[in-house]
C-alpha atoms as a PDB file:
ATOM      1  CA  UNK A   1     -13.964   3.004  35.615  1.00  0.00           C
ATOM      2  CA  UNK A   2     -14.482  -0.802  36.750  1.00  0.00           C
ATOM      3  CA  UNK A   3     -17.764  -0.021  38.820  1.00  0.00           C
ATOM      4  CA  UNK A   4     -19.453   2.207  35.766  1.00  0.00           C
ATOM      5  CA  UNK A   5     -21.003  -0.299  33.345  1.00  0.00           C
ATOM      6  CA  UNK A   6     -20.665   0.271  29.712  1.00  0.00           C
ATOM      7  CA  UNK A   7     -23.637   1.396  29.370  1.00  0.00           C
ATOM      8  CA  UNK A   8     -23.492   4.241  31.761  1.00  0.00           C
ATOM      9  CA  UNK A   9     -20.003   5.583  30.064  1.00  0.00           C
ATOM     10  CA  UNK A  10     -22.255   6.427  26.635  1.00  0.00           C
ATOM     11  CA  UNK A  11     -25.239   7.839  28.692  1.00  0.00           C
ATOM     12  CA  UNK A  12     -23.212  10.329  30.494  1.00  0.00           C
ATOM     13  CA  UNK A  13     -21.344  11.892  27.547  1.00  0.00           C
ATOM     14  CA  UNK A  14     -22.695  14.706  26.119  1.00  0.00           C
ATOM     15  CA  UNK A  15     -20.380  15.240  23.610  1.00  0.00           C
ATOM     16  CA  UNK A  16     -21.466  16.279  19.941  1.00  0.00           C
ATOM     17  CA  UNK A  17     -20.671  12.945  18.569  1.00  0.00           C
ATOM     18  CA  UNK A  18     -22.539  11.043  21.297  1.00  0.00           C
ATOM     19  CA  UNK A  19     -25.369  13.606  20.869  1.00  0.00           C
ATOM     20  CA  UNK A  20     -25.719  13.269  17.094  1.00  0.00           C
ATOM     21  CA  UNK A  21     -25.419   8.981  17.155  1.00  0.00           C
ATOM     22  CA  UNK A  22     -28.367   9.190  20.325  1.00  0.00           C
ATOM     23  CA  UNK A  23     -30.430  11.861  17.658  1.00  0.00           C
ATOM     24  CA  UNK A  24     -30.847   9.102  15.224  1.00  0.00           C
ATOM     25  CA  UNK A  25     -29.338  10.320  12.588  1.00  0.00           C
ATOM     26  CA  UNK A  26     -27.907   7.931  10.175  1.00  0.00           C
ATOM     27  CA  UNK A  27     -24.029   7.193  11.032  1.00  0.00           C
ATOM     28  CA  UNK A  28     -21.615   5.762   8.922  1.00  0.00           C
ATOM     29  CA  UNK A  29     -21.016   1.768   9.779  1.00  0.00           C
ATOM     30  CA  UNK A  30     -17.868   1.319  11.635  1.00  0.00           C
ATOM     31  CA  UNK A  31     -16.352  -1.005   7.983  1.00  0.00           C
ATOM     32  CA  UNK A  32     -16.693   2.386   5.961  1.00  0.00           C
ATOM     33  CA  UNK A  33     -16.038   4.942   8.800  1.00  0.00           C
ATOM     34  CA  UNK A  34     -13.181   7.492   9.596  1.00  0.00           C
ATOM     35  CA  UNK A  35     -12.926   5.972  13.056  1.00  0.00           C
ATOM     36  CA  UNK A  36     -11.848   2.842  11.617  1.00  0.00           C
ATOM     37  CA  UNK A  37      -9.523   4.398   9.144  1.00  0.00           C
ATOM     38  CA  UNK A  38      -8.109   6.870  11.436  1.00  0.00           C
ATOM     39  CA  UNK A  39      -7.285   3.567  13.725  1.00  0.00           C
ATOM     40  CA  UNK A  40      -5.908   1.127  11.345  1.00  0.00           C
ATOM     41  CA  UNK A  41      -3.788   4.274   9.823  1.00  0.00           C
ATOM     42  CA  UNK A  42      -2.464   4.894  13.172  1.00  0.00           C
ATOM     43  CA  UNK A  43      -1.800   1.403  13.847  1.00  0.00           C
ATOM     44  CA  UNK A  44       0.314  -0.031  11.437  1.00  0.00           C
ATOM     45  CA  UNK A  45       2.218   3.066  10.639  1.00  0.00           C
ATOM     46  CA  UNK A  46       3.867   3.182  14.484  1.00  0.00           C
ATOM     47  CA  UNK A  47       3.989  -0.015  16.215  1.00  0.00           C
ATOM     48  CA  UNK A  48       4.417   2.056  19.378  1.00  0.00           C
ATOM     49  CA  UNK A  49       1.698   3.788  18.606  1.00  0.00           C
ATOM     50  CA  UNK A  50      -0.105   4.438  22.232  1.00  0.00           C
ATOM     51  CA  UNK A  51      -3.171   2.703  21.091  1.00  0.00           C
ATOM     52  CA  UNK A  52      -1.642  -0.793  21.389  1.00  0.00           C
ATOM     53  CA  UNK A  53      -1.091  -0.159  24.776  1.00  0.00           C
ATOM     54  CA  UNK A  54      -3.903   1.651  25.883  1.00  0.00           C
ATOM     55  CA  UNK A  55      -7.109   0.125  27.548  1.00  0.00           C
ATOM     56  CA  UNK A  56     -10.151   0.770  25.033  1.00  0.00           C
ATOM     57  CA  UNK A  57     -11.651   2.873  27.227  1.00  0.00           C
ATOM     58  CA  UNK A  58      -8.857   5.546  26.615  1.00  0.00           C
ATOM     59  CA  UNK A  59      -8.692   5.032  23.281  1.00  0.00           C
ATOM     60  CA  UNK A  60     -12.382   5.438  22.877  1.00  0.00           C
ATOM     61  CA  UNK A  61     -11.809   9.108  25.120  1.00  0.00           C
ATOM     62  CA  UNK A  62      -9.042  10.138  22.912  1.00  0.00           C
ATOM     63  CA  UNK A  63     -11.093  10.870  19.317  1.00  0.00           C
ATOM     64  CA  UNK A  64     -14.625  11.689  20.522  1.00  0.00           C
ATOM     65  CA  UNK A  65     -15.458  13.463  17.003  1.00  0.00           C
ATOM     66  CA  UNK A  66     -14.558  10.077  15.384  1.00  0.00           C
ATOM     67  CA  UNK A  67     -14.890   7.336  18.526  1.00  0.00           C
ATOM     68  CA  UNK A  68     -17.791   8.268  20.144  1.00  0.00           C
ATOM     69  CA  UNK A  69     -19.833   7.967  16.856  1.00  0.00           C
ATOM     70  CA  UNK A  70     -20.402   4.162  18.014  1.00  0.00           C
ATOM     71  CA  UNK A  71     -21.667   2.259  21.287  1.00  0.00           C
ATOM     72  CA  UNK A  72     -18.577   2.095  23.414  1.00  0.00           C
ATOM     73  CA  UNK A  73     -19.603  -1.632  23.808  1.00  0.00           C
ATOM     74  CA  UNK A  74     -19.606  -2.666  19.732  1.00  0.00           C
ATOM     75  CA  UNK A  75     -16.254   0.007  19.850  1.00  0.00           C
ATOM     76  CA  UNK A  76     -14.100  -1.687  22.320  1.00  0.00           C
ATOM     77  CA  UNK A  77     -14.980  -5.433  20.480  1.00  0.00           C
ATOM     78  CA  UNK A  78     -13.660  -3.233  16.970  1.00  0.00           C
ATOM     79  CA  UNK A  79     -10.740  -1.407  18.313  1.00  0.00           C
ATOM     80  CA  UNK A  80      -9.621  -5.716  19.603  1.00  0.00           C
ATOM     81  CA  UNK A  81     -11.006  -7.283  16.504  1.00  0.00           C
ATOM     82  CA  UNK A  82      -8.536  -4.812  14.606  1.00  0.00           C
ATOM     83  CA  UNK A  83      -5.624  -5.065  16.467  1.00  0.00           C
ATOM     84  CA  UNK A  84      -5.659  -8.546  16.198  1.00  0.00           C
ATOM     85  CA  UNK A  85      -6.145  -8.428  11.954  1.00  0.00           C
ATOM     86  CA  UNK A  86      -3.502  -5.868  12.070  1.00  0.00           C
ATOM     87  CA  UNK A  87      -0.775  -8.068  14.089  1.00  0.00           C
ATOM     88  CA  UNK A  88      -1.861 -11.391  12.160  1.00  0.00           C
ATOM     89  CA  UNK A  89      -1.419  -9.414   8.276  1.00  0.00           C
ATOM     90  CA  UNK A  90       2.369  -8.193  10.052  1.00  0.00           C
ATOM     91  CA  UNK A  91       2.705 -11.726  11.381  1.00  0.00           C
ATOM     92  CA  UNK A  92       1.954 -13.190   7.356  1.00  0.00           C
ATOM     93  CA  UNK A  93       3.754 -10.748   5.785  1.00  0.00           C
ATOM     94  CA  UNK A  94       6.836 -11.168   7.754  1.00  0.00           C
ATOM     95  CA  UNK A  95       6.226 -14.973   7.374  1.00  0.00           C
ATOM     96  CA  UNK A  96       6.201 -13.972   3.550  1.00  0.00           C
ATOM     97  CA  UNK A  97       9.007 -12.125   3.335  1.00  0.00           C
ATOM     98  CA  UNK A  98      11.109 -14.553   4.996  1.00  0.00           C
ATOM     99  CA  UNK A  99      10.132 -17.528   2.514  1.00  0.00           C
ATOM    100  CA  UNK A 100      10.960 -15.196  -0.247  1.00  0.00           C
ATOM    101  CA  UNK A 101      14.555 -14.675   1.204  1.00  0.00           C
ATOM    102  CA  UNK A 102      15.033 -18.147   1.597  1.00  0.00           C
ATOM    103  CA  UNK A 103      13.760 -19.165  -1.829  1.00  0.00           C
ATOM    104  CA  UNK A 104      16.281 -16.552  -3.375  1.00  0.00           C
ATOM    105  CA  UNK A 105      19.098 -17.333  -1.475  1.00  0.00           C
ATOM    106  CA  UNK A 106      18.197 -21.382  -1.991  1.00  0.00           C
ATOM    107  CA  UNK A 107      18.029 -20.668  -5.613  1.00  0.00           C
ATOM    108  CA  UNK A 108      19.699 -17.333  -6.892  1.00  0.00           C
ATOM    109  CA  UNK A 109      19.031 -15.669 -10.419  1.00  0.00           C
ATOM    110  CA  UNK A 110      20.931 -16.281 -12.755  1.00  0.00           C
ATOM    111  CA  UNK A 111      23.186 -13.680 -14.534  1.00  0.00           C
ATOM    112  CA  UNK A 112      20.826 -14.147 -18.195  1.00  0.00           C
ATOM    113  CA  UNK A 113      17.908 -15.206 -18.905  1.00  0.00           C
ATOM    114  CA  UNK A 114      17.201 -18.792 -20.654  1.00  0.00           C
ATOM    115  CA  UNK A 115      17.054 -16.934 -24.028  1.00  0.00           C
ATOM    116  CA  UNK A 116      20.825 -15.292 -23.000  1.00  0.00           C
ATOM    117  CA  UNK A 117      19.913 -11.452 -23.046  1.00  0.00           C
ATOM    118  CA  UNK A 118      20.464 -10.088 -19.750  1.00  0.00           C
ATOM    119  CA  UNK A 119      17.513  -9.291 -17.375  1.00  0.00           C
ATOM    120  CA  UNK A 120      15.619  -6.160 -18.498  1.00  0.00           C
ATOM    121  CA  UNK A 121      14.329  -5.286 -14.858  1.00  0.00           C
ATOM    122  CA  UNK A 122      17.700  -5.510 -13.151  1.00  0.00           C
ATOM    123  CA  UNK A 123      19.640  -3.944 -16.062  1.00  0.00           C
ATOM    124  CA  UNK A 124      21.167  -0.503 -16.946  1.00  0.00           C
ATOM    125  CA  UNK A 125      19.326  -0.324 -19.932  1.00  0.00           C
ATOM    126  CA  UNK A 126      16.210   0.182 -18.150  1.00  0.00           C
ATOM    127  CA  UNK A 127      17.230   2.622 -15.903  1.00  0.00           C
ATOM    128  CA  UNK A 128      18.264   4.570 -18.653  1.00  0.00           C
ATOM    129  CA  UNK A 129      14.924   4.057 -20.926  1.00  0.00           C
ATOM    130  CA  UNK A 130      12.834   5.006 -17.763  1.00  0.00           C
ATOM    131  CA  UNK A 131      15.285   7.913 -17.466  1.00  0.00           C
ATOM    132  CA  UNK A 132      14.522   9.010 -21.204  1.00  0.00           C
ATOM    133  CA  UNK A 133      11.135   7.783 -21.028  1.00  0.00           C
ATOM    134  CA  UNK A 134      10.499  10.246 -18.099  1.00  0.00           C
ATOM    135  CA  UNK A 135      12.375  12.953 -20.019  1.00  0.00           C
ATOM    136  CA  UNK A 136      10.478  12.339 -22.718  1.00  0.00           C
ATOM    137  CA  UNK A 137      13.424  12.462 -25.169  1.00  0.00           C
ATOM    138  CA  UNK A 138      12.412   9.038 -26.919  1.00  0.00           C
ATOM    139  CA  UNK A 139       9.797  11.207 -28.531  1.00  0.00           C
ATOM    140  CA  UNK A 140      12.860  12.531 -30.754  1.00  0.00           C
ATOM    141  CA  UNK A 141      13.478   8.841 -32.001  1.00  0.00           C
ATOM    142  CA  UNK A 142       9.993   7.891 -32.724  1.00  0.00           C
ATOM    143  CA  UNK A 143      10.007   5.147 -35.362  1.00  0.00           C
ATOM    144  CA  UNK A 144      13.761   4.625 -34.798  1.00  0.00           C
ATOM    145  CA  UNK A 145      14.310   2.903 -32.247  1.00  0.00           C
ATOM    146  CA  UNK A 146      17.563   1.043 -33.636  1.00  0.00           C
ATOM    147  CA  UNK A 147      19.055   4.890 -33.893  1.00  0.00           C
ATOM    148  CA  UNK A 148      18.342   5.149 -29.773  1.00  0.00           C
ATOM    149  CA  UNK A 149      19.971   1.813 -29.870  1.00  0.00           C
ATOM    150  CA  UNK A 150      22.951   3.020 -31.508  1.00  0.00           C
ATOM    151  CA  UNK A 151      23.232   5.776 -29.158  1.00  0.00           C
ATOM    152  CA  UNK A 152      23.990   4.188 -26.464  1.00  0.00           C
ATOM    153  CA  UNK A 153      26.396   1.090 -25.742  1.00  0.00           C
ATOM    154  CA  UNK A 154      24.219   0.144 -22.450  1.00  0.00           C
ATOM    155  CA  UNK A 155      21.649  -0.561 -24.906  1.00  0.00           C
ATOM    156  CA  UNK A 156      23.502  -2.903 -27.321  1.00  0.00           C
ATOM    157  CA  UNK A 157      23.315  -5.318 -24.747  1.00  0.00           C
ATOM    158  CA  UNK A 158      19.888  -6.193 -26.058  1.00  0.00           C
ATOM    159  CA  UNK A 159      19.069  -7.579 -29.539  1.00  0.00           C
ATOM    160  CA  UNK A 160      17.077  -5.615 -31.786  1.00  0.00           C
ATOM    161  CA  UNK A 161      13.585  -6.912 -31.432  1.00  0.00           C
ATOM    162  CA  UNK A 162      13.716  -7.120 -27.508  1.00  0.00           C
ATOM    163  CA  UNK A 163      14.747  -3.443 -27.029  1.00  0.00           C
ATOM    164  CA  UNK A 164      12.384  -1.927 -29.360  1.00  0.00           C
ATOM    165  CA  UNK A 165       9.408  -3.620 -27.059  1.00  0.00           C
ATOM    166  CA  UNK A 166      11.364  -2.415 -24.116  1.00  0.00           C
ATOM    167  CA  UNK A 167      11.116   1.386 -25.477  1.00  0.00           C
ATOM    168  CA  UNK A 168       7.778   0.886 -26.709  1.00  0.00           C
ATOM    169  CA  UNK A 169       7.088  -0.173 -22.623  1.00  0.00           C
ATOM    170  CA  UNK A 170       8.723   2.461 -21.321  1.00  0.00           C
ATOM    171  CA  UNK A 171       6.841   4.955 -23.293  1.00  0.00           C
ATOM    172  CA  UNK A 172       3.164   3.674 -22.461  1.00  0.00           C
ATOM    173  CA  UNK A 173       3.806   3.321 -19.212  1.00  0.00           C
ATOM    174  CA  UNK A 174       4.727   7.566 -18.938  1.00  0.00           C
ATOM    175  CA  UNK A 175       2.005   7.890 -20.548  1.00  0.00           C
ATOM    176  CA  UNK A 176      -0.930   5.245 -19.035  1.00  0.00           C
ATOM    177  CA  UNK A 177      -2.633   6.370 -16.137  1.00  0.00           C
ATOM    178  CA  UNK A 178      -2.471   3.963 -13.218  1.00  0.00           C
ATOM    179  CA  UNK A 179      -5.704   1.909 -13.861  1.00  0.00           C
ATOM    180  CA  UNK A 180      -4.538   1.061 -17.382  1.00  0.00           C
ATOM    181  CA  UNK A 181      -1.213  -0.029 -16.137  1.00  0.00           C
ATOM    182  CA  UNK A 182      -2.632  -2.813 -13.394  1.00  0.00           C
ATOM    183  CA  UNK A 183      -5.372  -4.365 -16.263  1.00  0.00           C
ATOM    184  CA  UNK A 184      -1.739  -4.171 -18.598  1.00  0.00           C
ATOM    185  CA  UNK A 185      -0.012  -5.952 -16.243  1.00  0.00           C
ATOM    186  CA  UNK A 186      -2.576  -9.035 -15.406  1.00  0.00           C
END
């Protein structure tokens, strides 16, 4: 391959791909394409995934329906441009996770919270409201929530007030599709 110039490796394909991007037909740009996709999928889900070892030039043979849709010339500076964004965002978030185990161990959580209840995402009270909630057997105490309270010691553990928002919570978020949940949550 080192005497063929990169310009020669598109011209003598006669693949579909290569056919249809030389017709002029309008392809998609590499940002929004399945090549890209395909590759970044591939990437970070195997770190031994043969395309971090392999030269461009066998990458770029290896997909032709999705590869050869671009110049081999912009695909090789792509396929090197994302392996390095895909190494730097492992780098950062192992960097991340890291700080956030030293932060925790440097300063644990407390047993209660500074009000003195016990904390809601950690307890067994939640796991047993998401349980319910999932169930969907706090339907049958709807407007009585201090009944569900009663029914369960795990739950006396919060006051009053506090664990009626927590079963109201637990019940939207069943119900609430996704998007509704994120703009709930910011």
């Amino acid at each position: 391959m080192r005497g063929k110039s990169n310009y020669v490796r598109d011209v003598d394909c006669s693949c579909e791909s290569c056919t249809l991007r030389s017709s002029g037909v309008k392809i998609k740009k590499w940002i929004h394409g399945d090549g890209k996709s395909y590759l970044r999928t591939s990437l970070l889900e195997d770190r031994d995934h043969k395309y971090w070892k392999d030269s461009p030039g066998e990458v770029y043979d290896d997909n032709k329906s999705l590869f050869h849709l671009y110049k081999y010339e912009n695909f090789r500076t792509n396929l090197n441009t994302l392996k390095k964004a895909i190494t730097l965002e492992i780098e950062k978030i192992k960097f991340d996770e890291l700080a956030v185990e030293r932060e925790s161990n440097a300063f644990p959580r407390q047993q209660f919270t500074s009000h003195g209840y016990p904390y809601y995402d950690t307890s067994e009270a939640r796991k047993e409201l998401v349980r319910l909630a999932k169930e969907e057997a706090l339907d049958q105490y709807k407007n009585r929530p201090m009944d569900l309270r009663a029914s369960n010691p795990v739950f006396m553990e919060l006051p009053a007030a506090v664990f009626r928002k927590h079963v109201d919570r637990e019940k939207r978020r069943v119900k609430e599709p996704v998007g509704w949940q994120i703009r709930r949550n910011i």
